[in-house]
N, C-alpha and C. Protein backbone atom coordinates (compact mmCIF):
# COMPACT_ATOMS: atom_id res chain seq x y z
N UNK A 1 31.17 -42.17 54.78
CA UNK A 1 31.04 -41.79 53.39
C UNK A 1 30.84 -40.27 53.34
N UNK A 2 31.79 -39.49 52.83
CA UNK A 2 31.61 -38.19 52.38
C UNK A 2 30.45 -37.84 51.32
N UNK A 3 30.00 -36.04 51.33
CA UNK A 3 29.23 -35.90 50.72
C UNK A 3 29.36 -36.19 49.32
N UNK A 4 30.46 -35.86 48.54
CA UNK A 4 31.29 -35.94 47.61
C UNK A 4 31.66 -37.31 47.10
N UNK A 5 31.52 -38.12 47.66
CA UNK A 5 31.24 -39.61 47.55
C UNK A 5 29.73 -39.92 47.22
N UNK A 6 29.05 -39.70 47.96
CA UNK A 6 27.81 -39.92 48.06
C UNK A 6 27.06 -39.19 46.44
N UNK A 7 27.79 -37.80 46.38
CA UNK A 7 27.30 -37.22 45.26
C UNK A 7 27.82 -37.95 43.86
N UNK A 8 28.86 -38.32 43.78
CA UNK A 8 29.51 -39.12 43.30
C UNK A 8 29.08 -40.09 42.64
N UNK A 9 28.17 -40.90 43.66
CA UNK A 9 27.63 -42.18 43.34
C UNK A 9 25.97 -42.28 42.86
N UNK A 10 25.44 -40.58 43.04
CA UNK A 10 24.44 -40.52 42.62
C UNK A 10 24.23 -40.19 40.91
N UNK A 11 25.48 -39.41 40.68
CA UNK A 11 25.87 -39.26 39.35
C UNK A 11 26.11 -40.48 38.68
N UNK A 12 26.49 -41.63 38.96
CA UNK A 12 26.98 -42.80 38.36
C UNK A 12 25.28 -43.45 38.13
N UNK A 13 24.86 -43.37 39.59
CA UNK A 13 23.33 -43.98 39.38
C UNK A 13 22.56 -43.51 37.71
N UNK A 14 22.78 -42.06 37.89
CA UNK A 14 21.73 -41.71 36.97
C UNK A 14 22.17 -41.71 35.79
N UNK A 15 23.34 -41.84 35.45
CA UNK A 15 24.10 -42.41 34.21
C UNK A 15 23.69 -43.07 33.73
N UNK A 16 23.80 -44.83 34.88
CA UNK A 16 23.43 -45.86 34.45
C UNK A 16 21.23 -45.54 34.49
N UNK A 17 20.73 -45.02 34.86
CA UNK A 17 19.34 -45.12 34.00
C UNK A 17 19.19 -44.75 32.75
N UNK A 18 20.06 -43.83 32.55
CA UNK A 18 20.01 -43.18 31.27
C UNK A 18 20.50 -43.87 30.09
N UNK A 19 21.68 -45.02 30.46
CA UNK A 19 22.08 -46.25 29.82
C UNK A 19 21.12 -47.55 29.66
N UNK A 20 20.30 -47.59 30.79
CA UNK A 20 19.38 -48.81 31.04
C UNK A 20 18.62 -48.27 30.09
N UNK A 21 18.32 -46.88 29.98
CA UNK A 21 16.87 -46.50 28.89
C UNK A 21 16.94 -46.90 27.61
N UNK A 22 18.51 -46.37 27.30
CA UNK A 22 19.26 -46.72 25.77
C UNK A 22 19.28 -48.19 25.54
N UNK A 23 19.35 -49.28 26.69
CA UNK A 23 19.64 -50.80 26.48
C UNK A 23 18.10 -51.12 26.14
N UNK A 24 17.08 -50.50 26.77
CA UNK A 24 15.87 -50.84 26.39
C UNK A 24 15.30 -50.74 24.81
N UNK A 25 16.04 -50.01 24.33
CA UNK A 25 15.71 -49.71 22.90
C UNK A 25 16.39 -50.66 21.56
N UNK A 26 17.37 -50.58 22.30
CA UNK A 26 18.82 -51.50 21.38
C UNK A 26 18.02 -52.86 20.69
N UNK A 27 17.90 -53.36 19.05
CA UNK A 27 17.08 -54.56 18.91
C UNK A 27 18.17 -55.84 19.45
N UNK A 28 19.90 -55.30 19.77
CA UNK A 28 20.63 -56.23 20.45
C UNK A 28 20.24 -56.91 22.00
N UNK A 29 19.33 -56.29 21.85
CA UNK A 29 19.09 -57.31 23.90
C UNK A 29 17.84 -57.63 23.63
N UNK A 30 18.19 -58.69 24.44
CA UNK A 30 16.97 -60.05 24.15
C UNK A 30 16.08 -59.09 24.79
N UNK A 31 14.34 -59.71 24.60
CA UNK A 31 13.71 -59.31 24.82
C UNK A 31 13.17 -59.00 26.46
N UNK A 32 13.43 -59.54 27.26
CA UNK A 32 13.20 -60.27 28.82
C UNK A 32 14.25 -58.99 29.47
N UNK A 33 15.22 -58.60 28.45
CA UNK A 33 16.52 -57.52 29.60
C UNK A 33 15.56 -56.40 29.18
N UNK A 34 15.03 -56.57 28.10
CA UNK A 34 14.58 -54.84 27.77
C UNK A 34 13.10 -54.97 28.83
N UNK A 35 12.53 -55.95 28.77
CA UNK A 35 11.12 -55.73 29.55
C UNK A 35 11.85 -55.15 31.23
N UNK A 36 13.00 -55.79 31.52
CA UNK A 36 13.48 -55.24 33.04
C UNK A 36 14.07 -53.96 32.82
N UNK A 37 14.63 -53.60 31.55
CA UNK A 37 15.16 -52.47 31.51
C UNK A 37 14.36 -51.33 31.62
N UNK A 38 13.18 -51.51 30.83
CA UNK A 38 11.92 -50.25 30.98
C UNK A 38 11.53 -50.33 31.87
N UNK A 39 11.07 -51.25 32.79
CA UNK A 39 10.56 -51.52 34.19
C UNK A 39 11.22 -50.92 35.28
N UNK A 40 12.97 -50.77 35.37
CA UNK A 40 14.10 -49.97 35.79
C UNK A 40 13.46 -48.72 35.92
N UNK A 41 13.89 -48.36 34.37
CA UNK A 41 13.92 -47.09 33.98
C UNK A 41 12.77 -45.87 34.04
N UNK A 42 11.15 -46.78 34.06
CA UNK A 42 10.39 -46.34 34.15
C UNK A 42 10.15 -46.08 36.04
N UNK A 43 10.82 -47.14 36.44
CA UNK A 43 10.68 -46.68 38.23
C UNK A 43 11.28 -45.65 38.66
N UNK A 44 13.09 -45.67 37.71
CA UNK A 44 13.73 -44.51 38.24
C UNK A 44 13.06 -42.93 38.03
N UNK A 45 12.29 -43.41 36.99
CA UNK A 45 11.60 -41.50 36.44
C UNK A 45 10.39 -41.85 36.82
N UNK A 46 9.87 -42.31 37.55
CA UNK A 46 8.45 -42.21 38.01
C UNK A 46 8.46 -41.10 39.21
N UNK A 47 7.45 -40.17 39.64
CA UNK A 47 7.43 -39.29 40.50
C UNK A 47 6.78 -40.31 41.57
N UNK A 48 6.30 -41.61 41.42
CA UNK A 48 5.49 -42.66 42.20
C UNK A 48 6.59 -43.42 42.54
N UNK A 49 6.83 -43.89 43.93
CA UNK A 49 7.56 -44.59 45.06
C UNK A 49 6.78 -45.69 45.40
N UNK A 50 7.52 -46.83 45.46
CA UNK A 50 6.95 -47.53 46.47
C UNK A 50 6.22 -47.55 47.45
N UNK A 51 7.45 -47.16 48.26
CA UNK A 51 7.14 -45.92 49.57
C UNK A 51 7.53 -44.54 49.71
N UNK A 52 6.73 -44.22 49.96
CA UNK A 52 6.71 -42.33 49.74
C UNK A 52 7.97 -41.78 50.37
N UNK A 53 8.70 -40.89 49.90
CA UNK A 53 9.90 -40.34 50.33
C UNK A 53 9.61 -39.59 51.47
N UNK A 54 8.32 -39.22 51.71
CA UNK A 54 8.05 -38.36 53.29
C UNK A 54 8.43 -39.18 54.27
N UNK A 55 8.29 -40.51 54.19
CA UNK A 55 8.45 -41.38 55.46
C UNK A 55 9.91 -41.27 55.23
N UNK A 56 10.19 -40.80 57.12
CA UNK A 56 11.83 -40.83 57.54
C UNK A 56 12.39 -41.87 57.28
N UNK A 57 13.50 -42.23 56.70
CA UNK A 57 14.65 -43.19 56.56
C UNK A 57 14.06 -44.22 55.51
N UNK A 58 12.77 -44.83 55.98
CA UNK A 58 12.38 -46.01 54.98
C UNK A 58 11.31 -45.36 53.58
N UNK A 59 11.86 -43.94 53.60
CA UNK A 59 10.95 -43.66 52.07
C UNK A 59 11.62 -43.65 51.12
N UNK A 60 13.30 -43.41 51.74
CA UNK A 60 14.49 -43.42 50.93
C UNK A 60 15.37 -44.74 50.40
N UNK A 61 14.70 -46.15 51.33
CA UNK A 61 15.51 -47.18 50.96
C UNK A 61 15.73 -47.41 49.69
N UNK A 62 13.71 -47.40 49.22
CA UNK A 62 13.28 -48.09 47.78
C UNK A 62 14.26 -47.89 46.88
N UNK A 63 14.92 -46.47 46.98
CA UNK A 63 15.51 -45.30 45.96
C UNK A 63 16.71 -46.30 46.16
N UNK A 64 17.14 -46.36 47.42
CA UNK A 64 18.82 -46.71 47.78
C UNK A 64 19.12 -48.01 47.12
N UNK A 65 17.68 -49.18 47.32
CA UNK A 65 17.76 -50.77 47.06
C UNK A 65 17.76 -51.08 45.29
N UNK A 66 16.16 -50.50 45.34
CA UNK A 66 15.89 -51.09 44.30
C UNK A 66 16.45 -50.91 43.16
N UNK A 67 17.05 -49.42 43.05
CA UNK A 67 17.35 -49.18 41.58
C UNK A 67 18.71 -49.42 41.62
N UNK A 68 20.00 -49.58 42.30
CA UNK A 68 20.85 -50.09 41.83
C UNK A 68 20.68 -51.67 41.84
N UNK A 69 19.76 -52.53 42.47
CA UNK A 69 19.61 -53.74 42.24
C UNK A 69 18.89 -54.29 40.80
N UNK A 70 17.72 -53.68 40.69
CA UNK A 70 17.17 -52.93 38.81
C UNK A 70 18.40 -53.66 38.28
N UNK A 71 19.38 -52.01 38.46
CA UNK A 71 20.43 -51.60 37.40
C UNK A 71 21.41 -53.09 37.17
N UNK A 72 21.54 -53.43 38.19
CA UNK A 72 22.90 -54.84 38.20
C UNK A 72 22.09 -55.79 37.95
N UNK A 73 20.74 -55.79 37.82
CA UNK A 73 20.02 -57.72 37.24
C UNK A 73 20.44 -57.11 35.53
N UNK A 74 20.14 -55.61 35.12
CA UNK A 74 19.35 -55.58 33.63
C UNK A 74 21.31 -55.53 33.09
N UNK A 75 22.08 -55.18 33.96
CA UNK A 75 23.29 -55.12 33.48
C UNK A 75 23.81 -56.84 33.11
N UNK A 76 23.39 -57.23 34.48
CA UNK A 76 24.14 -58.92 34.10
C UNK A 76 23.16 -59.77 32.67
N UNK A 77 22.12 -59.24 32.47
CA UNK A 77 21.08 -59.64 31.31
C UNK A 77 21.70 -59.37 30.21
N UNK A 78 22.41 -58.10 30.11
CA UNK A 78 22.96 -57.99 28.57
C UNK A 78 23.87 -58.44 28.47
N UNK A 79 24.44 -58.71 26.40
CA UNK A 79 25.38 -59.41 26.34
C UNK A 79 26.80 -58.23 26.58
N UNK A 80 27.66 -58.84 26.83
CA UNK A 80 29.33 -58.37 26.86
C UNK A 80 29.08 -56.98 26.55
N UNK A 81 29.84 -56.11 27.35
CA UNK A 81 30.29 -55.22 26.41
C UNK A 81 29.16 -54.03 26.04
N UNK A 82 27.99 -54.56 25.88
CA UNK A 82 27.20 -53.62 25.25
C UNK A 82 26.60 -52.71 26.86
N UNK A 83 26.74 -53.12 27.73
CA UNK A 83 26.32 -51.79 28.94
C UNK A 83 27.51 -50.56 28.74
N UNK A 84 28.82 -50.74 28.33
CA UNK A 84 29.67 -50.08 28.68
C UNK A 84 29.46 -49.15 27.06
N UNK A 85 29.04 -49.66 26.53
CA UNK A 85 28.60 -48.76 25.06
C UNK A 85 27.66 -47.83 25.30
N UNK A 86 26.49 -47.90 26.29
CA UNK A 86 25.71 -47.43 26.63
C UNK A 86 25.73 -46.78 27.18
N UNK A 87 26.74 -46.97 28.19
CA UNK A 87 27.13 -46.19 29.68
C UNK A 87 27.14 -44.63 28.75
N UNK A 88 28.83 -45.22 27.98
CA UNK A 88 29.38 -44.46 27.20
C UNK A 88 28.49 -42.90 26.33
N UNK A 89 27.17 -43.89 25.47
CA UNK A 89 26.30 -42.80 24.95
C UNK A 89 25.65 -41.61 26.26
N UNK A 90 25.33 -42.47 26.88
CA UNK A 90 24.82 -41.83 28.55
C UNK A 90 25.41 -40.78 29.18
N UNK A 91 26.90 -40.70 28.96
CA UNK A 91 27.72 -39.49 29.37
C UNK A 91 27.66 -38.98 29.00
N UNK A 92 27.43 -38.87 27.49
CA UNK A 92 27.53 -38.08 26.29
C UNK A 92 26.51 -37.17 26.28
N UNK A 93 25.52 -37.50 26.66
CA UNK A 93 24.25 -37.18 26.96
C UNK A 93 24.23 -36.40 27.82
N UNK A 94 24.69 -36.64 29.18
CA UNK A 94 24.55 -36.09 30.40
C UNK A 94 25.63 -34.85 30.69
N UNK A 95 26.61 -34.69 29.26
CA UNK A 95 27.56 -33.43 29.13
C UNK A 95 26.95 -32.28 28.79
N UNK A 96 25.41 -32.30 28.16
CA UNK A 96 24.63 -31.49 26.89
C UNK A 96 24.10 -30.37 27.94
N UNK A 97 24.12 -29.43 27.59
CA UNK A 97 23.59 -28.31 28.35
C UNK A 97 21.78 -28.28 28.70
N UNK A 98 21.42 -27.67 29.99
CA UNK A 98 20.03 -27.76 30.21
C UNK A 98 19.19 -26.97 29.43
N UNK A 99 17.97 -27.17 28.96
CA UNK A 99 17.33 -26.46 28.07
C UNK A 99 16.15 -25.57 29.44
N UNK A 100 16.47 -24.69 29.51
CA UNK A 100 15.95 -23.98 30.23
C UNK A 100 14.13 -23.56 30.21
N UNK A 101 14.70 -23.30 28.74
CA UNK A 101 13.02 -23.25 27.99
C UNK A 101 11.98 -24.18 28.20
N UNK A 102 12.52 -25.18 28.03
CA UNK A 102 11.76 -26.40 28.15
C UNK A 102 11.41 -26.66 29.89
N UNK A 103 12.26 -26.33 30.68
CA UNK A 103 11.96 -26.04 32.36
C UNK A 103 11.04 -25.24 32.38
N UNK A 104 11.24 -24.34 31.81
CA UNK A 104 10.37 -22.84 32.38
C UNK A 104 8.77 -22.91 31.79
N UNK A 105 9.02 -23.53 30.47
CA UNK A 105 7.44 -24.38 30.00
C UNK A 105 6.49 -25.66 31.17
N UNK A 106 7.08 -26.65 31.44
CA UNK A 106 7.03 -27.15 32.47
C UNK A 106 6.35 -26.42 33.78
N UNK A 107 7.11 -25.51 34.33
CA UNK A 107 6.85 -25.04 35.37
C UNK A 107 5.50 -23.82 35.10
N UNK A 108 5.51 -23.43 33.92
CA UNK A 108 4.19 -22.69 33.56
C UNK A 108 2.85 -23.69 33.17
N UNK A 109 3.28 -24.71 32.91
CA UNK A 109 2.02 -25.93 32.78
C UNK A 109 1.14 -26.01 34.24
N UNK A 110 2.02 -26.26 35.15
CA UNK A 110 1.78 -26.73 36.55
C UNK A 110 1.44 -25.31 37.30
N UNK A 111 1.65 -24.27 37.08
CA UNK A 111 1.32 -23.19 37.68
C UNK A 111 -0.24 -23.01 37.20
N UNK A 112 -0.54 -22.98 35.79
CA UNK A 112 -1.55 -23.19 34.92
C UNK A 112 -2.85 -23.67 35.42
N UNK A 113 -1.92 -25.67 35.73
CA UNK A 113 -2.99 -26.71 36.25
C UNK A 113 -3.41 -26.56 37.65
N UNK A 114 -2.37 -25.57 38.51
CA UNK A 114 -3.10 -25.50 39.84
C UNK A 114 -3.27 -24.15 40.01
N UNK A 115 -3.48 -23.22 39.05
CA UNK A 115 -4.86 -22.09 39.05
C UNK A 115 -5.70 -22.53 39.02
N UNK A 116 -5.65 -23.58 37.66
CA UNK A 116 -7.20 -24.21 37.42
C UNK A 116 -7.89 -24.86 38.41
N UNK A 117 -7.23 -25.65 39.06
CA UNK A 117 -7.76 -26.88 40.08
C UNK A 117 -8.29 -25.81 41.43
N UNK A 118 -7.60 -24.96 41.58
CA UNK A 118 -7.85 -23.82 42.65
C UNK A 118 -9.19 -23.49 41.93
N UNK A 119 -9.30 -22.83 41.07
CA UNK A 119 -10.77 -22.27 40.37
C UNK A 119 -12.06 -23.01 40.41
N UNK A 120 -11.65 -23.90 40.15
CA UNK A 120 -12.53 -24.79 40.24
C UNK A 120 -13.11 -25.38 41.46
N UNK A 121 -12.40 -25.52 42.30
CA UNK A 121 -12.88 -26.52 43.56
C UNK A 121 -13.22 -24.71 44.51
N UNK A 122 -12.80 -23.80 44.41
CA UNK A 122 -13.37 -22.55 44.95
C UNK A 122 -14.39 -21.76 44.37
């Protein structure tokens, strides 16, 4: 598998969370796809692992297994048709330019919180 493949398929991954997030909201899916869908979606954006990504080879499975397995239970849960609507909004989404501002806020929060935490414990 090329890198370009591989990159490929990570782009498709994060599509489909970004679709699973949208299926979670929809009042069209029964209730049971949306409880797996946030459950998905909330694993894929969690900074918390199963197993920690430091551990060689098996910190990366969780990432490799679980969330396209997630993605294909909460896909076969919905009715017809409506993942590929989603997919659809999801691209749409994922065309929109980065808000930089909103990064650079972020990254001044955390610079912020570990002055403070430094200040404090010194």
């Amino acid at each position: 598998m090329s890198w370009d493949q591989i990159r490929q398929w990570a782009m498709v991954v994060k599509r489909d969370v970004c679709a699973v997030y949208l299926a979670s909201r929809d009042p069209r899916v029964p209730w049971y796809a949306k409880l797996i869908a946030v459950l998905v979606a909330a694993y894929a954006l969690s900074p918390i692992d199963l197993i920690p990504d430091f551990i060689p080879v098996i910190g990366y499975l969780d990432d490799l297994l679980l969330l396209p397995l997630g993605i294909l239970l909460v896909v076969r849960l919905l009715p017809p048709g409506l993942m590929a609507e989603h997919r659809a909004t999801a691209e749409k989404y994922s065309g929109l330019p980065r808000n930089w501002v909103a990064a650079g806020f972020i990254i001044i929060l955390w610079v912020v919180g570990i002055v403070f935490l430094g200040w404090v414990f010194f």
